[in-house]
Protein backbone atom coordinates (compact mmCIF):
# COMPACT_ATOMS: atom_id res chain seq x y z
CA UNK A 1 0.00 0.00 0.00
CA UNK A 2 1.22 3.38 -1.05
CA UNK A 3 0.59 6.71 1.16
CA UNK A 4 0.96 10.18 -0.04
CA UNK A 5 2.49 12.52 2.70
CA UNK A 6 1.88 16.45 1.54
CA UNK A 7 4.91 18.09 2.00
CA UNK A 8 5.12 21.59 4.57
CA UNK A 9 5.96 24.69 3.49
CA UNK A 10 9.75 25.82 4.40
CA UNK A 11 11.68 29.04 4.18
CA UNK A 12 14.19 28.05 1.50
CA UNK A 13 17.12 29.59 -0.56
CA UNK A 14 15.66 29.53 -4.00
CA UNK A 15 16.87 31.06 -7.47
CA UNK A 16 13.70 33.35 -7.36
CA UNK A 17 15.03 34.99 -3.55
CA UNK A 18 18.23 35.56 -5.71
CA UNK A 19 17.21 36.77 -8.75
CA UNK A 20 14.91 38.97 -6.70
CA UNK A 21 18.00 40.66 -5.46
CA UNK A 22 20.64 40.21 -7.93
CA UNK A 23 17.78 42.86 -9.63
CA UNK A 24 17.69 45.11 -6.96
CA UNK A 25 18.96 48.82 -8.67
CA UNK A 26 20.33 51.49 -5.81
CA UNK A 27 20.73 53.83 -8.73
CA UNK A 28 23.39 55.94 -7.29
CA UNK A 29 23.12 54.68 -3.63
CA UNK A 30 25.89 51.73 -2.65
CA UNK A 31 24.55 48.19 -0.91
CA UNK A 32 26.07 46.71 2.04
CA UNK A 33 26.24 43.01 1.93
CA UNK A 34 27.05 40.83 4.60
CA UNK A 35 27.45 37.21 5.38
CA UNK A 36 27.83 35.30 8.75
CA UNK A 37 27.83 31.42 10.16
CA UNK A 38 25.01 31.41 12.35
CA UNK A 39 26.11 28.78 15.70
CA UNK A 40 23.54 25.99 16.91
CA UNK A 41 24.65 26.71 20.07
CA UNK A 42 23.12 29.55 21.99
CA UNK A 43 25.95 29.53 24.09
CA UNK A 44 28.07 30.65 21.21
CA UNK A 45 25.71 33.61 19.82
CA UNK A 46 27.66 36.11 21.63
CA UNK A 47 30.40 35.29 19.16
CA UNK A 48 28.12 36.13 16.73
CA UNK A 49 27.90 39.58 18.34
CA UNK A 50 31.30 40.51 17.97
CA UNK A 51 32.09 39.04 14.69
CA UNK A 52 29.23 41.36 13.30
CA UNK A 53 29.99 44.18 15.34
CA UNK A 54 33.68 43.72 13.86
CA UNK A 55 32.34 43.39 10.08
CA UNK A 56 30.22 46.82 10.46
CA UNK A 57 33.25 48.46 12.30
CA UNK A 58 35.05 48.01 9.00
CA UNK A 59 32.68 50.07 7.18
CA UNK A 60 31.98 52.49 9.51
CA UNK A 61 34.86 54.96 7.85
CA UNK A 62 32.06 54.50 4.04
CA UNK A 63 29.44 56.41 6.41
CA UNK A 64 32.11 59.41 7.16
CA UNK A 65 34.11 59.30 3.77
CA UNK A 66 33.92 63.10 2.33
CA UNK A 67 34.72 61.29 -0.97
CA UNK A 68 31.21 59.68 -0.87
CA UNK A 69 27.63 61.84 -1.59
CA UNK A 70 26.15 62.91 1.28
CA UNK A 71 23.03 60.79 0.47
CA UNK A 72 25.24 57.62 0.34
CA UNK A 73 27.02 58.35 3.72
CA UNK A 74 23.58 58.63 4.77
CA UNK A 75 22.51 55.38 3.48
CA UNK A 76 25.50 53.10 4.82
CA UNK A 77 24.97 54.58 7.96
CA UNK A 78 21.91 53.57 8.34
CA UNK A 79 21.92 50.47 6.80
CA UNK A 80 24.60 50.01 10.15
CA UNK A 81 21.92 51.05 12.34
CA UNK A 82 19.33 48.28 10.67
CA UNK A 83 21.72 45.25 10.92
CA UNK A 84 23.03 46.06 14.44
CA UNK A 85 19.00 46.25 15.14
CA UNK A 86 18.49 43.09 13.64
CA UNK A 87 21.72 41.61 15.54
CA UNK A 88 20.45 42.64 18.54
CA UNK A 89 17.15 40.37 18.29
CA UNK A 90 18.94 37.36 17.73
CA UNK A 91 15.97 35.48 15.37
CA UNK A 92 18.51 34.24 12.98
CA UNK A 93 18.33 30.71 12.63
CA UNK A 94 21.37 28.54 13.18
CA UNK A 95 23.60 27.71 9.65
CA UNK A 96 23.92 31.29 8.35
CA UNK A 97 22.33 34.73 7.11
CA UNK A 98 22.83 37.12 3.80
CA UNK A 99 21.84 40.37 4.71
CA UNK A 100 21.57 42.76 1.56
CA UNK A 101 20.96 47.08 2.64
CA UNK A 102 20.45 49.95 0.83
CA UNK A 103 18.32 52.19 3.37
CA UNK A 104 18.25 54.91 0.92
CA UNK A 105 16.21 52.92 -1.66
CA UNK A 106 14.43 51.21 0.90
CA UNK A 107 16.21 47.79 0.67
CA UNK A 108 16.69 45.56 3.22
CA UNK A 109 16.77 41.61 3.12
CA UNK A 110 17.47 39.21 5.35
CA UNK A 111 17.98 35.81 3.59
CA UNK A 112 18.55 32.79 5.68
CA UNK A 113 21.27 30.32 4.35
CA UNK A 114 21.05 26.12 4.75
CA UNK A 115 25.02 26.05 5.35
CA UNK A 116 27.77 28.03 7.43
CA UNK A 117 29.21 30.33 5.06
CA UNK A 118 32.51 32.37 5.54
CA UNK A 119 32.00 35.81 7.61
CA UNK A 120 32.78 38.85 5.20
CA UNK A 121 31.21 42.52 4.42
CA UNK A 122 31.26 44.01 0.70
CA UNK A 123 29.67 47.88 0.36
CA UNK A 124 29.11 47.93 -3.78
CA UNK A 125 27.42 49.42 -6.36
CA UNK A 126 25.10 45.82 -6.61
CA UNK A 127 24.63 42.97 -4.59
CA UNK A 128 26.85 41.31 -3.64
CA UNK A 129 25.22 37.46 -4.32
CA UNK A 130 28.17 35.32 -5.24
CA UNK A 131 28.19 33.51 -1.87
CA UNK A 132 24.79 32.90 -2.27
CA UNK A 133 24.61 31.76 -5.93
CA UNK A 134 27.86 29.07 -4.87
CA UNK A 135 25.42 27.49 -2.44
CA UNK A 136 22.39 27.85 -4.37
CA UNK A 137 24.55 25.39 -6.83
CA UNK A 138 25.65 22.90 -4.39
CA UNK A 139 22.12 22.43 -3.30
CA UNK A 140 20.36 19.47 -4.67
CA UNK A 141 17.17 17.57 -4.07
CA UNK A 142 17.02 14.26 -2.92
CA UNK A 143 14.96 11.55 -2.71
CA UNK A 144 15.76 9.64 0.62
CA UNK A 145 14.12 6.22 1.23
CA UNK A 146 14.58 3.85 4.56
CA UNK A 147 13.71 0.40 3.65
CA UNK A 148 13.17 -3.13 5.54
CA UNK A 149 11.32 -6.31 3.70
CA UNK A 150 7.88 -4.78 4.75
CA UNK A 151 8.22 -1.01 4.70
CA UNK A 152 9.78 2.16 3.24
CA UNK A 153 10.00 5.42 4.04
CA UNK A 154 10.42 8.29 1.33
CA UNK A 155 11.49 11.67 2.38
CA UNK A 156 12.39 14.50 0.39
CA UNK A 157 15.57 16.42 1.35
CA UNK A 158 16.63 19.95 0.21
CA UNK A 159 18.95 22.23 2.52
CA UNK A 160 18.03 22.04 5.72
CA UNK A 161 14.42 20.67 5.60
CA UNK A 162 13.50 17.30 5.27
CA UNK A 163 9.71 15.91 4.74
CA UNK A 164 8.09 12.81 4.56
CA UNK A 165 6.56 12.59 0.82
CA UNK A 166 5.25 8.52 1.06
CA UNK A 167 4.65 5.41 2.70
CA UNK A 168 5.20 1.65 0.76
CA UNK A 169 4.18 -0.96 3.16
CA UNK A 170 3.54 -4.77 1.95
CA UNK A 171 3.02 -7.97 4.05
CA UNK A 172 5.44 -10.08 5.14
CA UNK A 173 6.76 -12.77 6.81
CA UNK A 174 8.58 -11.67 9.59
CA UNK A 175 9.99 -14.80 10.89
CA UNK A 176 10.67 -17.27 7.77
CA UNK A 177 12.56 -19.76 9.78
CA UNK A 178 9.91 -20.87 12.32
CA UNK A 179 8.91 -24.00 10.26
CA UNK A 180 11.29 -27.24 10.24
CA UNK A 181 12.07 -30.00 7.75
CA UNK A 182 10.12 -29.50 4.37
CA UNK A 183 8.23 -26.13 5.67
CA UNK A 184 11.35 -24.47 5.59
CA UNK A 185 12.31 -24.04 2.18
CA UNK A 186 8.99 -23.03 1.43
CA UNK A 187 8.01 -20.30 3.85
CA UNK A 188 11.48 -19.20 2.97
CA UNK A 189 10.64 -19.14 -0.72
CA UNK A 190 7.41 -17.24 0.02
CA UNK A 191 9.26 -14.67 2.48
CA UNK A 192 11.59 -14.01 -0.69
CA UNK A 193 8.78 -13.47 -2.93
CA UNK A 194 6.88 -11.61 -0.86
CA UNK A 195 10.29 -9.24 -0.31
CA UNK A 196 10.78 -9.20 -3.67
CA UNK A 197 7.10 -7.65 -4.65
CA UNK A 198 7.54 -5.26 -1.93
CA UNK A 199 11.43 -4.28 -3.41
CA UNK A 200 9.35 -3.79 -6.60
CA UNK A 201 6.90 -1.62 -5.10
CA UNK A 202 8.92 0.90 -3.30
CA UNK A 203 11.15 1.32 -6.61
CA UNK A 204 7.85 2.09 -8.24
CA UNK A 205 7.10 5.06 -5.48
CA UNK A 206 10.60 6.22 -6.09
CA UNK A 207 10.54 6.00 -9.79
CA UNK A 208 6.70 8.56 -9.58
CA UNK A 209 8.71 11.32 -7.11
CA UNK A 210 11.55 11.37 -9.79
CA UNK A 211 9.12 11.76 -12.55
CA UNK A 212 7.71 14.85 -10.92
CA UNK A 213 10.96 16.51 -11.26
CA UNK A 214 10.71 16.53 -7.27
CA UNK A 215 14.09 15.20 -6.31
CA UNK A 216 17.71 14.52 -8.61
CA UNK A 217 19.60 12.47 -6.40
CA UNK A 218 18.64 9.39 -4.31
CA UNK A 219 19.98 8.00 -0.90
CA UNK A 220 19.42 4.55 0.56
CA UNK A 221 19.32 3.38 4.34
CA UNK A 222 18.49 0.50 6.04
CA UNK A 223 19.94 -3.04 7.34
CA UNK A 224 23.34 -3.66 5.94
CA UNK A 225 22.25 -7.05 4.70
CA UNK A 226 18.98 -5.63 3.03
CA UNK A 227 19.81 -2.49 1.46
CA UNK A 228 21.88 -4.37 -1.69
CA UNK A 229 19.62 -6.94 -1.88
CA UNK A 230 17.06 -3.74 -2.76
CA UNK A 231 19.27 -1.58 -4.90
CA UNK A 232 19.47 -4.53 -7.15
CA UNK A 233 15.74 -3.75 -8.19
CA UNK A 234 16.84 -0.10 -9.16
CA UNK A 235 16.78 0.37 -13.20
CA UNK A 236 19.62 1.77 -14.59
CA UNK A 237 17.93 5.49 -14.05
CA UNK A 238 17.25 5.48 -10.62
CA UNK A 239 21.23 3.81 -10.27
CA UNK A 240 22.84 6.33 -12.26
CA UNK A 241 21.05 8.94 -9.41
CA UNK A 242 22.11 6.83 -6.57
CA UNK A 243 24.43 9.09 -4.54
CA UNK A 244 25.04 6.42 -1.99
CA UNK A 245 23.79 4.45 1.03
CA UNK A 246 23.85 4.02 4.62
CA UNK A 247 23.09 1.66 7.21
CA UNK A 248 20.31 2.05 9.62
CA UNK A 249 17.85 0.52 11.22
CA UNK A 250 14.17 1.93 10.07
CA UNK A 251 12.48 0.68 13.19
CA UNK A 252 14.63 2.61 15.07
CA UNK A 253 16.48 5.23 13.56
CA UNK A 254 14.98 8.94 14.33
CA UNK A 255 14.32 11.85 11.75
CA UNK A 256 17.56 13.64 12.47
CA UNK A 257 19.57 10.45 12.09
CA UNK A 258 17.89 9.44 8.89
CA UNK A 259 18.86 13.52 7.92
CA UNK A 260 22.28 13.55 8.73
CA UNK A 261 23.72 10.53 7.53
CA UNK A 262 22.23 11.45 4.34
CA UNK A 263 23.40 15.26 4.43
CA UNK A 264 27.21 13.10 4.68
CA UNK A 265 26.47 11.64 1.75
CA UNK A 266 25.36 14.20 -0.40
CA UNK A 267 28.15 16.52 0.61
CA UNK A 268 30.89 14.22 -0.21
CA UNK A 269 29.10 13.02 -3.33
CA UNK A 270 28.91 16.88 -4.47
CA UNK A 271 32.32 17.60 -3.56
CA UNK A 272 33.53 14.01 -5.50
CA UNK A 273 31.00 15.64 -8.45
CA UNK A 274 33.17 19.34 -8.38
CA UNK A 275 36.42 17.19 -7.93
CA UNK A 276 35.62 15.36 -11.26
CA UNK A 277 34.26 17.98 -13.16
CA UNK A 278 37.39 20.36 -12.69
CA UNK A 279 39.38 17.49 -13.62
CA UNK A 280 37.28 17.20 -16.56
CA UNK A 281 38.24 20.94 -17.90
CA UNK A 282 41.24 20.88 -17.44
CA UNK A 283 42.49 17.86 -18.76
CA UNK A 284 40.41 19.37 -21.94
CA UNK A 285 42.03 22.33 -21.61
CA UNK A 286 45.70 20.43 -21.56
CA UNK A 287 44.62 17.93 -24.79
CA UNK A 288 43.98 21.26 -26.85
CA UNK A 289 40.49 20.57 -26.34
CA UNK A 290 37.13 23.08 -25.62
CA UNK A 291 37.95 24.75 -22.23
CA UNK A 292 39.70 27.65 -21.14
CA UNK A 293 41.52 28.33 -17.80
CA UNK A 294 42.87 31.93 -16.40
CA UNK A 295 41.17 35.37 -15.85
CA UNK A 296 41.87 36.86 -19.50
CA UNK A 297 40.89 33.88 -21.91
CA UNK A 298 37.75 33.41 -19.58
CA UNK A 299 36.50 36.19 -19.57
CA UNK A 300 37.02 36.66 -23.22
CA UNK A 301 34.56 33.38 -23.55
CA UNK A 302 31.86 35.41 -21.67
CA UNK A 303 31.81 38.19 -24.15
CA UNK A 304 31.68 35.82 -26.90
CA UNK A 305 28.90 33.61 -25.57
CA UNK A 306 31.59 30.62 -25.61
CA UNK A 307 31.32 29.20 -21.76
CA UNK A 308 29.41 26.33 -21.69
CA UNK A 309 30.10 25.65 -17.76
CA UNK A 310 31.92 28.10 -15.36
CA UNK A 311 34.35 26.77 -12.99
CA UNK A 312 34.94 28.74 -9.81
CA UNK A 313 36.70 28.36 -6.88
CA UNK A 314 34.71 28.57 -3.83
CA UNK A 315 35.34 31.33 -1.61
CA UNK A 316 37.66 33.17 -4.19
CA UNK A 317 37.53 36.90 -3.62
CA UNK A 318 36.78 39.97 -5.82
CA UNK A 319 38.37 40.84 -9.00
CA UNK A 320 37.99 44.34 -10.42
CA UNK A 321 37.62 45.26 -13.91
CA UNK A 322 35.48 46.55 -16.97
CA UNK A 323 31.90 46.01 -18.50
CA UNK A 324 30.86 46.97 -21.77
CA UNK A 325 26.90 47.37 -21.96
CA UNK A 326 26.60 47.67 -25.33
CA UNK A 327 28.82 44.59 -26.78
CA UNK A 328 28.98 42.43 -22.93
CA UNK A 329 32.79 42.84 -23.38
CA UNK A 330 34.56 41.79 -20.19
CA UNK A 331 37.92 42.45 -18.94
CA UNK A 332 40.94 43.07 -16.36
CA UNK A 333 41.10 46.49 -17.79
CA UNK A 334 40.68 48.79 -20.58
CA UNK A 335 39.40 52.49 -21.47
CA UNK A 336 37.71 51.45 -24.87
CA UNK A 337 35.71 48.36 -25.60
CA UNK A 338 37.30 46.97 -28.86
CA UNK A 339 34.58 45.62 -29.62
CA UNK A 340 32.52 48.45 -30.19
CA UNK A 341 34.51 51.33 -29.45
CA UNK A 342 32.53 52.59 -26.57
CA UNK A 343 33.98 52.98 -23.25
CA UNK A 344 33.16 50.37 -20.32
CA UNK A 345 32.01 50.87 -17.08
CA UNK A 346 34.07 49.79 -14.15
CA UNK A 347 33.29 46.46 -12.05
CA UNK A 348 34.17 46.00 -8.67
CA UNK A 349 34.12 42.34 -8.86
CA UNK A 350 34.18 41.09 -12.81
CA UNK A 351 34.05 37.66 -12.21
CA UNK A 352 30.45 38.75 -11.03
CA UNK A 353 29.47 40.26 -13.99
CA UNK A 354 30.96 37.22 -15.57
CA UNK A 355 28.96 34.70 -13.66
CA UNK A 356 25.92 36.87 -14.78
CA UNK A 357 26.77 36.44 -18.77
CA UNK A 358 27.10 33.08 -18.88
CA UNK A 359 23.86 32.57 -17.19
CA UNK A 360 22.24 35.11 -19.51
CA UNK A 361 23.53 33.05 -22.12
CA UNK A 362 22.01 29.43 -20.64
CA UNK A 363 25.15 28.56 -19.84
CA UNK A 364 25.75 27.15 -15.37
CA UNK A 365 28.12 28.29 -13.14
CA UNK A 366 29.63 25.89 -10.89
CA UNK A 367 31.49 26.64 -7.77
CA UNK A 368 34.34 24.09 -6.81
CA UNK A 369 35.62 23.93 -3.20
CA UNK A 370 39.64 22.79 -2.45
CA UNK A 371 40.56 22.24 -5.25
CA UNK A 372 44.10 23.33 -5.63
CA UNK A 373 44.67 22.98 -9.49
CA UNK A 374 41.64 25.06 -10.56
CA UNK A 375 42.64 27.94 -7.58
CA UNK A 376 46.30 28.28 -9.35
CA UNK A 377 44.17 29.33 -12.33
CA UNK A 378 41.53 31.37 -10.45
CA UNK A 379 38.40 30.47 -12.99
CA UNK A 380 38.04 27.86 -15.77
CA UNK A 381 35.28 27.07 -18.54
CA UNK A 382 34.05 24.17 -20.63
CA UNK A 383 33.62 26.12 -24.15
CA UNK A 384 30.96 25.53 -26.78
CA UNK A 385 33.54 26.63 -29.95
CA UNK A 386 36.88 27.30 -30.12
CA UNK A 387 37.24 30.91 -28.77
CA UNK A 388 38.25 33.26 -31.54
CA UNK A 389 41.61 35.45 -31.24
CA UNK A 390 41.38 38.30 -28.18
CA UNK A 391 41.43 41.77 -29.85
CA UNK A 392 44.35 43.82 -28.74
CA UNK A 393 44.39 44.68 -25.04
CA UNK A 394 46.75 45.97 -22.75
CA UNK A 395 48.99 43.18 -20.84
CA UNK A 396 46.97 41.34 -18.94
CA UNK A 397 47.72 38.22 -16.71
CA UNK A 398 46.83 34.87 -18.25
């Protein structure tokens, strides 16, 4: 018998809360971003007191600076006066917060995050969302099911929320060696039969949450002895989305057990995923093949519409350069775009503005965490033609 569980409604980090912001326009006004781990710990939130009363001590000096319009002094310090407001309230849920101000156009946004992220303070012309766009592509949604010989659970799992979406439960003989001498084989043979229909039936639940585009990964949990014995009813689709399994026992185990041992395996199957995929572009890159590695040739692929895939390294900082608006030339540098001879704008963090084209363009952007090899060349692409020849520029680093 199959039971349908209606999934709860959850406050999650979704590509609409970030393309809300990433479209947020001060105009002329800057935005203060900030980001901060969030402790479990109550204990420990007076950490989180200081480390955010550090981060807005560092732009205190933006809400005196004569260099700045007096509207924008005005604006930083008051977006100061909002977040220490908020700090003081301590309502931010443990993992970590985005907070995005810009008090003169009447922005502010608090945006809880599923995962510690690394504390750090940007005042900019936009947004700053890169943090957040790094975990929004780590996150996938799985498909978690806890089985025995008579029942499975299914949960669905995305950040930090985790929700029973159905119930497979079939009879069974609980006990198949109760019987001696002839008996035995037989209410063995019907015990493995009726496993066997009730392996079948939980693949079919699986098989109707994939089909609803609900999950793209699966985890498996349950006796060591019976969780290969059901994987080897999976078809070849449901295996090739089979991020890997634990043991557990269903009678026993408890929601937050069942939760983390599958968050374990989902992070290292991600970070085996990045590992693999870098690997991937740059052995391309070294056989002569579509990719592209350094700042320059990179971000020559964006204004060309050539990056496929982005490769960045988590947690790498800001990069300034130029933006054309009128041809989506990016570079290091440069007074005139040579594309179309107008001049550019000035970035505060191009790789940004990069990130941005190649999305534009339907191309991803995926963040990769230690990884040495791709760091040494500070961004990398997989490349949908051969890029054509770089119009002159001044000397740029590779």
């Amino acid at each position: 018998m199959i039971t349908q569980v209606e999934p709860g409604e959850a406050e999650l980090l979704t590509a609409g809360t970030v393309d809300a912001i990433v479209g947020f326009d001060g105009q002329d006004l800057p935005v203060t971003s900030i980001y901060a781990s969030v402790e479990r710990d109550p204990g420990l939130r007076e950490d989180l007191q200081v480390r955010l009363s550090s981060m807005l001590d560092q732009i205190r000096p933006l809400a005196k600076n004569g260099s700045a319009g007096h509207d924008a002094r005005l604006s930083v310090r008051a977006d100061i006066q909002r977040i220490k407001e908020a700090l003081a309230e301590e309502r931010w849920r443990p993992a970590g917060v985005a907070i995005f101000a810009c008090s003169g156009r009447g922005l502010y946004e608090e945006v809880p995050l599923p995962r510690p992220v690394r504390d750090q303070v940007i005042v900019g012309a936009t947004p700053y969302v890169r943090p957040m766009l790094s975990l929004l592509d780590e996150l996938h949604r799985a498909c978690v099911v806890v089985v025995d010989r008579a029942e499975a659970r299914l949960w669905e799992v995305y950040q930090d929320e985790m929700r029973e979406v159905g119930v497979v439960r079939d009879p069974a003989l609980r006990k198949p060696n109760y019987a001696a001498g002839q008996g035995e084989d037989r209410v063995r043979n019907k015990a493995g039969e009726l496993a066997k229909r009730h392996y079948r039936n939980v693949v079919s639940a699986v098989e109707e949450v994939f089909r609803a585009d609900r999950c793209d990964l699966l985890v498996i949990g349950g006796h060591d002895h019976e969780v290969p014995a059901f994987t080897e009813f999976l078809p070849l689709g449901l295996r090739s989305r089979l991020a890997g399994t634990f043991s557990a026992d269903p009678a026993a185990s408890t929601r937050a057990g069942i939760r983390h041992s599958a968050g374990l395996i989902l992070q290292r199957h991600e970070r085996a995923a990045e590992r693999q995929l870098a690997a991937d572009v740059l052995g391309t890159l070294a056989a002569g093949g579509l990719a592209a590695a350094g700042l320059a040739d990179c971000l020559w692929a964006g204004s060309v519409a050539a990056a496929q895939t982005l490769l960045m390294p988590d947690g790498a900082g800001t990069v300034p350069g130029v933006v054309c608006d009128d041809s989506g030339w990016l570079a290091l540098a440069g007074d005139t775009c040579p594309i179309c001879g107008q001049p550019p704008r000035h970035t505060w963090d191009v790789l940004e503005d990069l990130a941005e084209a190649v999305r534009a363009e339907g191309g991803a952007v995926r963040h990769i965490a230690d990884d040495d090899q791709l760091r040494e060349h500070t961004v990398a692409a997989q490349l949908r033609f051969q890029l054509p020849e770089r119009p002159d520029q001044p000397d740029l680093p590779a």
